[in-house]
PDB file of N, CA and C in Angstrom:
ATOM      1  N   UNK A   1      85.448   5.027 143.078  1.00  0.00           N
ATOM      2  CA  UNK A   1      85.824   3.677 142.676  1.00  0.00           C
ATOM      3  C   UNK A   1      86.306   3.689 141.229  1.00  0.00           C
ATOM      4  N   UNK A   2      87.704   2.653 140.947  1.00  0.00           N
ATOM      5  CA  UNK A   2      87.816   2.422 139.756  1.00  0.00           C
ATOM      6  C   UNK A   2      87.368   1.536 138.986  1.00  0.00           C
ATOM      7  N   UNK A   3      86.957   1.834 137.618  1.00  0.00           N
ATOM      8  CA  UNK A   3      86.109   1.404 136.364  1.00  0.00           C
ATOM      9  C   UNK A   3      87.602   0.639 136.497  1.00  0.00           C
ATOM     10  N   UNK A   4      87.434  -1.130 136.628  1.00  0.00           N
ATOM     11  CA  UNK A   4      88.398  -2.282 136.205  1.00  0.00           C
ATOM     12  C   UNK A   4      87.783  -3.530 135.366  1.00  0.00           C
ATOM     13  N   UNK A   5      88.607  -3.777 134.860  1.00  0.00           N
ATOM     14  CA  UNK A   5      88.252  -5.472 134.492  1.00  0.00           C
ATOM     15  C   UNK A   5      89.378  -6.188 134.375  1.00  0.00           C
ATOM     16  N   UNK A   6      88.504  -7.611 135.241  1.00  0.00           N
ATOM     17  CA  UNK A   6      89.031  -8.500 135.760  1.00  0.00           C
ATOM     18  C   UNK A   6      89.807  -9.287 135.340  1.00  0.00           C
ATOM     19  N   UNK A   7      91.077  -9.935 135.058  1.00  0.00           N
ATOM     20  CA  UNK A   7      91.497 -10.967 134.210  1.00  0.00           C
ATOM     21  C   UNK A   7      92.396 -12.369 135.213  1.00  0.00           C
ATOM     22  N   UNK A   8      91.865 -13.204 134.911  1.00  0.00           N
ATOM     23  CA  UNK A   8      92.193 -14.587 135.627  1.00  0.00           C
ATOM     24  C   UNK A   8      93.210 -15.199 134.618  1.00  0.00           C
ATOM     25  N   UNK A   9      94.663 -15.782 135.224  1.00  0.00           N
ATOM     26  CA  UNK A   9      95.163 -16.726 134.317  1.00  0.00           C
ATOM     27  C   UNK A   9      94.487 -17.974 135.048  1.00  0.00           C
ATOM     28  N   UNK A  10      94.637 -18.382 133.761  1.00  0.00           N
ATOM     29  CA  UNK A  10      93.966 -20.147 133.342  1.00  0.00           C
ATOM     30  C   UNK A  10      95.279 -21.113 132.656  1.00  0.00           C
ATOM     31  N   UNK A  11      95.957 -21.395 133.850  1.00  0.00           N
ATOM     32  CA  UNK A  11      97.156 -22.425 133.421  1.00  0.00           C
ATOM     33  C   UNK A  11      96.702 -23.909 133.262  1.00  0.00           C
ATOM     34  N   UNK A  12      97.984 -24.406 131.871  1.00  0.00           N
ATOM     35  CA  UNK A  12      97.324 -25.665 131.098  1.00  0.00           C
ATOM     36  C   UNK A  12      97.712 -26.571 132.273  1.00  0.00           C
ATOM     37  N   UNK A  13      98.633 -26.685 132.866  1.00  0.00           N
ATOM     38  CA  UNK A  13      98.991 -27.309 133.851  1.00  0.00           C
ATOM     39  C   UNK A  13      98.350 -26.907 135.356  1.00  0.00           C
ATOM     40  N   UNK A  14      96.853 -27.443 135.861  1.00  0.00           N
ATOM     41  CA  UNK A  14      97.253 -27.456 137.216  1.00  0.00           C
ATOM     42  C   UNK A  14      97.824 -27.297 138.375  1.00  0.00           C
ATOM     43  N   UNK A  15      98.532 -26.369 138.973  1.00  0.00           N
ATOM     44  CA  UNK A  15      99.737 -26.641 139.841  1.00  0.00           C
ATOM     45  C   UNK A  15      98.220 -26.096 141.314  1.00  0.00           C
ATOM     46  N   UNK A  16      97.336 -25.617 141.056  1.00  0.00           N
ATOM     47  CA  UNK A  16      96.690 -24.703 142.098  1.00  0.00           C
ATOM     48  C   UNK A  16      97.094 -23.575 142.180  1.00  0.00           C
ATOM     49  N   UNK A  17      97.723 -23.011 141.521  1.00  0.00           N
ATOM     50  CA  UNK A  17      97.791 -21.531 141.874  1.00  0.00           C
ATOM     51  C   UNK A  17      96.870 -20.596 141.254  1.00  0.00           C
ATOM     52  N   UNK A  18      96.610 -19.395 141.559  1.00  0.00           N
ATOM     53  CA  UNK A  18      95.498 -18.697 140.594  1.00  0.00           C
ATOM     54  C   UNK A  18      95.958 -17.603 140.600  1.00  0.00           C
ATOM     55  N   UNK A  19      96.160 -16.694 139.642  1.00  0.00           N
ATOM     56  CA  UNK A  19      96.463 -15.344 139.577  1.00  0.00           C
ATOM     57  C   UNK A  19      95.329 -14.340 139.166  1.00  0.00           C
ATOM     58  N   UNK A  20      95.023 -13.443 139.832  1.00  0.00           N
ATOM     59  CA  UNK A  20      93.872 -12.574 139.025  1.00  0.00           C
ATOM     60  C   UNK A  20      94.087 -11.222 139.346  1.00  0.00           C
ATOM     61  N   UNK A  21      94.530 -10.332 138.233  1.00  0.00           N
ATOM     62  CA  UNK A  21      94.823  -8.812 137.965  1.00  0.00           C
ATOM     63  C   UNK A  21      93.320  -8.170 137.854  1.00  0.00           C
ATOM     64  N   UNK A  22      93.206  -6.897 137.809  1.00  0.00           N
ATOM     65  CA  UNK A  22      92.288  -5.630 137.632  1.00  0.00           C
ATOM     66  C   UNK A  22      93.246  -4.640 136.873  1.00  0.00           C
ATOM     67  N   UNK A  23      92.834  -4.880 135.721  1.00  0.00           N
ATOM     68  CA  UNK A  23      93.338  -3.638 134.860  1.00  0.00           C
ATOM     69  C   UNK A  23      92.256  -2.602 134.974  1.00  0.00           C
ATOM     70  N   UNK A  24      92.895  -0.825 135.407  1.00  0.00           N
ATOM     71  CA  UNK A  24      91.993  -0.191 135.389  1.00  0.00           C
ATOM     72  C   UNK A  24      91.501   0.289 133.853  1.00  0.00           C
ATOM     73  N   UNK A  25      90.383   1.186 133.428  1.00  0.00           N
ATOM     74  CA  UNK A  25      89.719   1.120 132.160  1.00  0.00           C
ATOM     75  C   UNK A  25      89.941   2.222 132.042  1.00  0.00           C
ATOM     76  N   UNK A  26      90.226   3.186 132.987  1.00  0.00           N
ATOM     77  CA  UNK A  26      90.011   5.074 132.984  1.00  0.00           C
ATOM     78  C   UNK A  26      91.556   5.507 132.912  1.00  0.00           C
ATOM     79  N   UNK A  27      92.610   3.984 133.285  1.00  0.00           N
ATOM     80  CA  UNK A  27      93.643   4.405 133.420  1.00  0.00           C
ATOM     81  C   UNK A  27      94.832   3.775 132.275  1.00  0.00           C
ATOM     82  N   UNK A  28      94.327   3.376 131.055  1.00  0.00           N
ATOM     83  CA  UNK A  28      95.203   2.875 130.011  1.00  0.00           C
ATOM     84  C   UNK A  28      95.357   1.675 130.543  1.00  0.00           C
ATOM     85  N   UNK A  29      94.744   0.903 131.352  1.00  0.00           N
ATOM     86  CA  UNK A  29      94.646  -0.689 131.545  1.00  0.00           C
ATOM     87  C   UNK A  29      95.943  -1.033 132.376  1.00  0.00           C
ATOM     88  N   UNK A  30      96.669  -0.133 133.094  1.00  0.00           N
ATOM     89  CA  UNK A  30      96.936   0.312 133.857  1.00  0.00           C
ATOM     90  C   UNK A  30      96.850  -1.185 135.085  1.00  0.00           C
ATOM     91  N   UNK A  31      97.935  -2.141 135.759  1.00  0.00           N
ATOM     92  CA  UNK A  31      97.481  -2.941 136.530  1.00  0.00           C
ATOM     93  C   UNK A  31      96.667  -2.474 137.945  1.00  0.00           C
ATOM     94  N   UNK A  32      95.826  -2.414 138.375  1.00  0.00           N
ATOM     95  CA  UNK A  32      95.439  -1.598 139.896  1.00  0.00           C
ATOM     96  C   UNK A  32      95.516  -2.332 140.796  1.00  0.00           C
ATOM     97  N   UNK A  33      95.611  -4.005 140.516  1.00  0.00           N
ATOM     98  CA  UNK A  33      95.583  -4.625 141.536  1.00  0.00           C
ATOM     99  C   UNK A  33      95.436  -6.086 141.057  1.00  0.00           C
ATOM    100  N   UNK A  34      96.851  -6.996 141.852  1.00  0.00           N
ATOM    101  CA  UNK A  34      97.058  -8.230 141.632  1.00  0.00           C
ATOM    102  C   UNK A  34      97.188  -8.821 142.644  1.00  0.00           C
ATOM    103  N   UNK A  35      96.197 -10.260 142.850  1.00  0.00           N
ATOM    104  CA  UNK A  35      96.297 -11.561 143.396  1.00  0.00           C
ATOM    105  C   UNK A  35      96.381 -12.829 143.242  1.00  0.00           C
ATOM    106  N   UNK A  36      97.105 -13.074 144.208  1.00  0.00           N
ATOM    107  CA  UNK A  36      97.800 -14.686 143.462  1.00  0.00           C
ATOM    108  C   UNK A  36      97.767 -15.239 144.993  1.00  0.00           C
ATOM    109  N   UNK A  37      96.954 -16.679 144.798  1.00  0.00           N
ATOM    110  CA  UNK A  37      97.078 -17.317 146.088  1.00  0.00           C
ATOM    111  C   UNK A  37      97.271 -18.828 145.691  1.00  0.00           C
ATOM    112  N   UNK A  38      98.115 -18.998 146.542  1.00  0.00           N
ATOM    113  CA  UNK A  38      99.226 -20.864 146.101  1.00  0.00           C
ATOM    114  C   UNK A  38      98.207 -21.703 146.834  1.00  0.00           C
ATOM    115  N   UNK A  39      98.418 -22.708 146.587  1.00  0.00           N
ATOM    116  CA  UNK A  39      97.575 -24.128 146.946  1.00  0.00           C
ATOM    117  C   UNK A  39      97.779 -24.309 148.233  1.00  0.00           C
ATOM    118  N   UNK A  40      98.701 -23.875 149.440  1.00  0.00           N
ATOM    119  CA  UNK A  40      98.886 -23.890 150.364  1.00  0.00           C
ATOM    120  C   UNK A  40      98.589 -23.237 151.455  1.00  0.00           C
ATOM    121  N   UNK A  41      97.461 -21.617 150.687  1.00  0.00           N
ATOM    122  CA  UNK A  41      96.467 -20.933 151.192  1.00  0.00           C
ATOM    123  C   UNK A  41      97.909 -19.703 151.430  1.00  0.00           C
ATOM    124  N   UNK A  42      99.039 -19.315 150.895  1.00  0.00           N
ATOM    125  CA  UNK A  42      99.611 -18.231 151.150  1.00  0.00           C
ATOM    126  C   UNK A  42      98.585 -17.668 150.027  1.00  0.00           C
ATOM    127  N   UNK A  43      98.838 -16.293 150.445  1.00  0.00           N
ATOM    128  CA  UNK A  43      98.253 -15.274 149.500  1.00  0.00           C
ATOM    129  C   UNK A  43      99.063 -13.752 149.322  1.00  0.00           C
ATOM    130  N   UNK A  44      99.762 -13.475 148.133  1.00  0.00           N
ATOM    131  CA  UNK A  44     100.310 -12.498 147.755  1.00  0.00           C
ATOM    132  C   UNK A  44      99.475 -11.130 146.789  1.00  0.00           C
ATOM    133  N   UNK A  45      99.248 -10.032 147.488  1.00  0.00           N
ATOM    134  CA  UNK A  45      98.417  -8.738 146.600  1.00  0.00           C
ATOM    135  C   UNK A  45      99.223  -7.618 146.925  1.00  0.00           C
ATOM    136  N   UNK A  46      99.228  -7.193 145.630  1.00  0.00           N
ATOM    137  CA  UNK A  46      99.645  -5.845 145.205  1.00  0.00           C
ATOM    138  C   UNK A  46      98.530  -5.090 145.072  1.00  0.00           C
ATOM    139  N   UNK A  47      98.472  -3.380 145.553  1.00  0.00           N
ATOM    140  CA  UNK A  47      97.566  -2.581 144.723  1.00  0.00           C
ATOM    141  C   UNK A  47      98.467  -1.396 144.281  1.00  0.00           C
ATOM    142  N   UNK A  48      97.687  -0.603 143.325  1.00  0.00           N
ATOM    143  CA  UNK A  48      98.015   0.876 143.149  1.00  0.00           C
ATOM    144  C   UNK A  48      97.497   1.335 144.253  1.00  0.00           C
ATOM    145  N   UNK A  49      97.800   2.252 145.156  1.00  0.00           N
ATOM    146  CA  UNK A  49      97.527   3.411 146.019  1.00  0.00           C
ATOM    147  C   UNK A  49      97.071   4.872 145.190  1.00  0.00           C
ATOM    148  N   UNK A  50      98.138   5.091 143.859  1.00  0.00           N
ATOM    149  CA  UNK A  50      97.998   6.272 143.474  1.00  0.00           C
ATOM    150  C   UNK A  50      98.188   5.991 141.856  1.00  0.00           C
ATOM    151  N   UNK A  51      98.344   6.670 141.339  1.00  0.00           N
ATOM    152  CA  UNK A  51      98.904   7.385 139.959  1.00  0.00           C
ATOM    153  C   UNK A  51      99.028   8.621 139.469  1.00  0.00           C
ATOM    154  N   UNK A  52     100.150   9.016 139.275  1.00  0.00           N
ATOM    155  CA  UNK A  52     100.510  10.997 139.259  1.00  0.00           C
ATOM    156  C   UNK A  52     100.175  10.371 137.306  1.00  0.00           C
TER     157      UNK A  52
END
């Protein structure tokens, strides 16, 4: 498992959306994995699989 921490945007405006990344810690902060889910219950995630 990767050593991450968590980061949430916190928009001034409301719209419902939420975004929350995992920067890895072992990997230069490195994004490992982003989610973002809209007010309408879609949900979009990215991960790293790898890093050479």
């Amino acid at each position: 498992a990767q050593r991450a921490i968590r980061v949430e945007r916190i928009r001034e405006t409301s719209n419902g959306r939420t975004t929350t990344l995992w920067l890895g810690q072992d990997r230069n902060y490195v994004p490992l994995r982003m989610l973002q889910k809209e007010p309408d219950g879609e949900t979009i995630e990215m991960r790293i699989l790898s890093i050479r």
